[in-house]
C-alpha atoms as a PDB file:
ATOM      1  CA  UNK A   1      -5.864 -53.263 -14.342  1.00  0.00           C
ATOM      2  CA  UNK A   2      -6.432 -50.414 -16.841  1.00  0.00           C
ATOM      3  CA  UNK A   3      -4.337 -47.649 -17.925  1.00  0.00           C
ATOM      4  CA  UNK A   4      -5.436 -44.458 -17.966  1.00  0.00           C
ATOM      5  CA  UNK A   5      -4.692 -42.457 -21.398  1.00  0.00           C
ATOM      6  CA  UNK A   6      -4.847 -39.065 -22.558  1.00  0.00           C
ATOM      7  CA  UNK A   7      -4.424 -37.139 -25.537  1.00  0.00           C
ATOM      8  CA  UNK A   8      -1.511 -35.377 -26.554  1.00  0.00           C
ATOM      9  CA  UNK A   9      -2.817 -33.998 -29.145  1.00  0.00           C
ATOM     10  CA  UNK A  10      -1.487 -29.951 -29.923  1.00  0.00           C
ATOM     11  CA  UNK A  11      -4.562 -27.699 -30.045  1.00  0.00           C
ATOM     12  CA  UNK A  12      -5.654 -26.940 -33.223  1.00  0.00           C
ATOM     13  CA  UNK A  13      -5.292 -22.800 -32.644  1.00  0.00           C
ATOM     14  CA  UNK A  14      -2.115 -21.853 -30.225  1.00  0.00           C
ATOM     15  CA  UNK A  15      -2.774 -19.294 -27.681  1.00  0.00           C
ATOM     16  CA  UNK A  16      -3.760 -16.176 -29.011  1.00  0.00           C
ATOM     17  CA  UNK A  17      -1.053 -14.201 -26.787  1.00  0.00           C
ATOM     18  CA  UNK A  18       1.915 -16.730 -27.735  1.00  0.00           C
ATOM     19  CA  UNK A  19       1.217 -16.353 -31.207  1.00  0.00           C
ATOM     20  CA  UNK A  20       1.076 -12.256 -30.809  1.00  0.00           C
ATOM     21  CA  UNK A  21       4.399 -13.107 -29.146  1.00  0.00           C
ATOM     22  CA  UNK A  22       5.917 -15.212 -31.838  1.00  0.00           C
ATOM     23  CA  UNK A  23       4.671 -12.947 -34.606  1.00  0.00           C
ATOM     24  CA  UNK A  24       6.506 -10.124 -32.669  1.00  0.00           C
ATOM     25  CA  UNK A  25       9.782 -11.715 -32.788  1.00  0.00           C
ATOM     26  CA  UNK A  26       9.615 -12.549 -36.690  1.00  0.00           C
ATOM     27  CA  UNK A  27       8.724  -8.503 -37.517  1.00  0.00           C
ATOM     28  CA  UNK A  28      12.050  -7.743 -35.232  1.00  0.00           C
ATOM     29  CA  UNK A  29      14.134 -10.584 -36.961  1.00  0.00           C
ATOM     30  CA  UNK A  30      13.018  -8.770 -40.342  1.00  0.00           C
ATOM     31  CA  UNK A  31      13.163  -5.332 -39.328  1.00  0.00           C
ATOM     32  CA  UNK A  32      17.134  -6.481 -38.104  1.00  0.00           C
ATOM     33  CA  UNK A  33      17.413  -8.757 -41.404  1.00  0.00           C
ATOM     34  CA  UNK A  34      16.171  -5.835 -43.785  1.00  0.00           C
ATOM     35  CA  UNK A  35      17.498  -2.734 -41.730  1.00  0.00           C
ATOM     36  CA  UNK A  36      18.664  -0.223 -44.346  1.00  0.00           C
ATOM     37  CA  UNK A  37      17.518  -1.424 -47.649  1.00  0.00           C
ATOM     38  CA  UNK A  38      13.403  -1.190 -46.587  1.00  0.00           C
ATOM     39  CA  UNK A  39      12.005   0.821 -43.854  1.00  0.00           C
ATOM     40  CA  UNK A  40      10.924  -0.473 -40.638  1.00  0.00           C
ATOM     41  CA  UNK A  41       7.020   0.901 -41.600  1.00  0.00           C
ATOM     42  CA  UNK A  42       7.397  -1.155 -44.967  1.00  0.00           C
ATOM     43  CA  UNK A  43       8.623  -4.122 -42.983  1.00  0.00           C
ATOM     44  CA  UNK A  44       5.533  -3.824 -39.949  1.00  0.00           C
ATOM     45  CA  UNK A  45       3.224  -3.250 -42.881  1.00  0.00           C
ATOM     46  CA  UNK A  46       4.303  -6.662 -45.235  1.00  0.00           C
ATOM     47  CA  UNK A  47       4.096  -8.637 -42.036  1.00  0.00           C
ATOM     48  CA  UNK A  48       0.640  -7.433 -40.632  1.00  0.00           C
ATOM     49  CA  UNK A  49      -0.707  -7.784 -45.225  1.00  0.00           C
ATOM     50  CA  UNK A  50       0.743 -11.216 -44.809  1.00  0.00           C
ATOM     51  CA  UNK A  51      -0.487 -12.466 -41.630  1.00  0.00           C
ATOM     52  CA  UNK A  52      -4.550 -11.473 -42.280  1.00  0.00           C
ATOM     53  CA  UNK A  53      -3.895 -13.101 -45.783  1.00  0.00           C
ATOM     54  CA  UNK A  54      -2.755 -16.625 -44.063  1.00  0.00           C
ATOM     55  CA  UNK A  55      -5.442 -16.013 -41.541  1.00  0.00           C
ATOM     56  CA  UNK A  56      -7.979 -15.217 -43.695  1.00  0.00           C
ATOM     57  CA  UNK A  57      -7.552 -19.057 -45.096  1.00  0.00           C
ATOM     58  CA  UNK A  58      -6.465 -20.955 -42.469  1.00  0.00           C
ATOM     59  CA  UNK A  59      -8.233 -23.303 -40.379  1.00  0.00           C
ATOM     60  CA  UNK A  60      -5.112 -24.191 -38.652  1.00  0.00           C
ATOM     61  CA  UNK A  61      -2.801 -21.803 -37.429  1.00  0.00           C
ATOM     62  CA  UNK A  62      -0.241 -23.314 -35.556  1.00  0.00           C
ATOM     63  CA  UNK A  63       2.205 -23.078 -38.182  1.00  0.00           C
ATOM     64  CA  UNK A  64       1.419 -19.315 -39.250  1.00  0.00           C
ATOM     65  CA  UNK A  65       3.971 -17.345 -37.682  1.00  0.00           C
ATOM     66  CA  UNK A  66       6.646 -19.700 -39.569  1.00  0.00           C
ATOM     67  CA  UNK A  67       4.782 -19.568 -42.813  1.00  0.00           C
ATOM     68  CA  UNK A  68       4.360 -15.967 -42.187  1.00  0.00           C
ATOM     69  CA  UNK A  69       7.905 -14.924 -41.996  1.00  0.00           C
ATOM     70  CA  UNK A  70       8.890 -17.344 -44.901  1.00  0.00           C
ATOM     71  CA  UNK A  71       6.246 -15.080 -46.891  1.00  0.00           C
ATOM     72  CA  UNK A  72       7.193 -11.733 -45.492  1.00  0.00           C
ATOM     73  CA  UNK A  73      11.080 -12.201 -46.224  1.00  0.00           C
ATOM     74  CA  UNK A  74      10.045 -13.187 -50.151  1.00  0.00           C
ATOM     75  CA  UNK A  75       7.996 -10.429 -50.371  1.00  0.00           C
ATOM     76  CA  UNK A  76      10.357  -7.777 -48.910  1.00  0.00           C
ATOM     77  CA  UNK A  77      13.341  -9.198 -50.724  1.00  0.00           C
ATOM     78  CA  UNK A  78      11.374  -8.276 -53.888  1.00  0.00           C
ATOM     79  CA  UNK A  79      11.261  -5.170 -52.644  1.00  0.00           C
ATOM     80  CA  UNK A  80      14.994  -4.424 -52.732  1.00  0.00           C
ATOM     81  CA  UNK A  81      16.881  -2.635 -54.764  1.00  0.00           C
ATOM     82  CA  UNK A  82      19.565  -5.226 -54.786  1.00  0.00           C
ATOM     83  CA  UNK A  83      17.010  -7.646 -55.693  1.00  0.00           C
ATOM     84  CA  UNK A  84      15.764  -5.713 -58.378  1.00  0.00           C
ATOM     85  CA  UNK A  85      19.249  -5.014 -59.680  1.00  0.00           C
ATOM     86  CA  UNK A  86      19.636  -8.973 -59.907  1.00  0.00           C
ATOM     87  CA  UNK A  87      16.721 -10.059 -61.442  1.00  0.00           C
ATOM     88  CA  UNK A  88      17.478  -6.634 -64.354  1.00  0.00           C
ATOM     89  CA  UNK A  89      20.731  -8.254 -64.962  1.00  0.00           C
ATOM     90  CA  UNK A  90      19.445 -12.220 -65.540  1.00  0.00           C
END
């Protein structure tokens, strides 16, 4: 008797529309996260910089949306004034 197998391997590139999706909800966690201290067309614009940088190198992108918004949030917290004001003052 033989058992038949499969893979369950994840695909090495998600769906192209869940990953639109998922990048969508990280630019409106950020635009709610940085609301008032960067504007919401300096928050669209660090995502979409970021994103074609990690695409640009990746051969894998399952993991980019996550990677993406850890990037995003650094880069727009050094963008704050209250970040700027902390790192005058060290």
């Amino acid at each position: 008797m033989s058992i038949n197998t499969t893979s369950h391997h994840l695909p090495a590139t998600p769906s192209p529309l869940m990953q639109r999706h998922v990048l969508q909800r990280v630019e409106e966690t950020l635009l709610r996260r940085f609301e008032g201290t960067v504007t919401a067309e300096t928050v669209r614009s660090v995502v979409r910089e970021v994103v074609a940088d990690l695409k640009r190198g990746a051969r894998i992108t399952t993991f980019l949306p996550a990677l993406a918004e850890r990037e995003a949030t650094r880069r727009l917290q050094a963008a704050t004034p209250a970040h700027e004001a902390m790192a005058v003052a060290a």
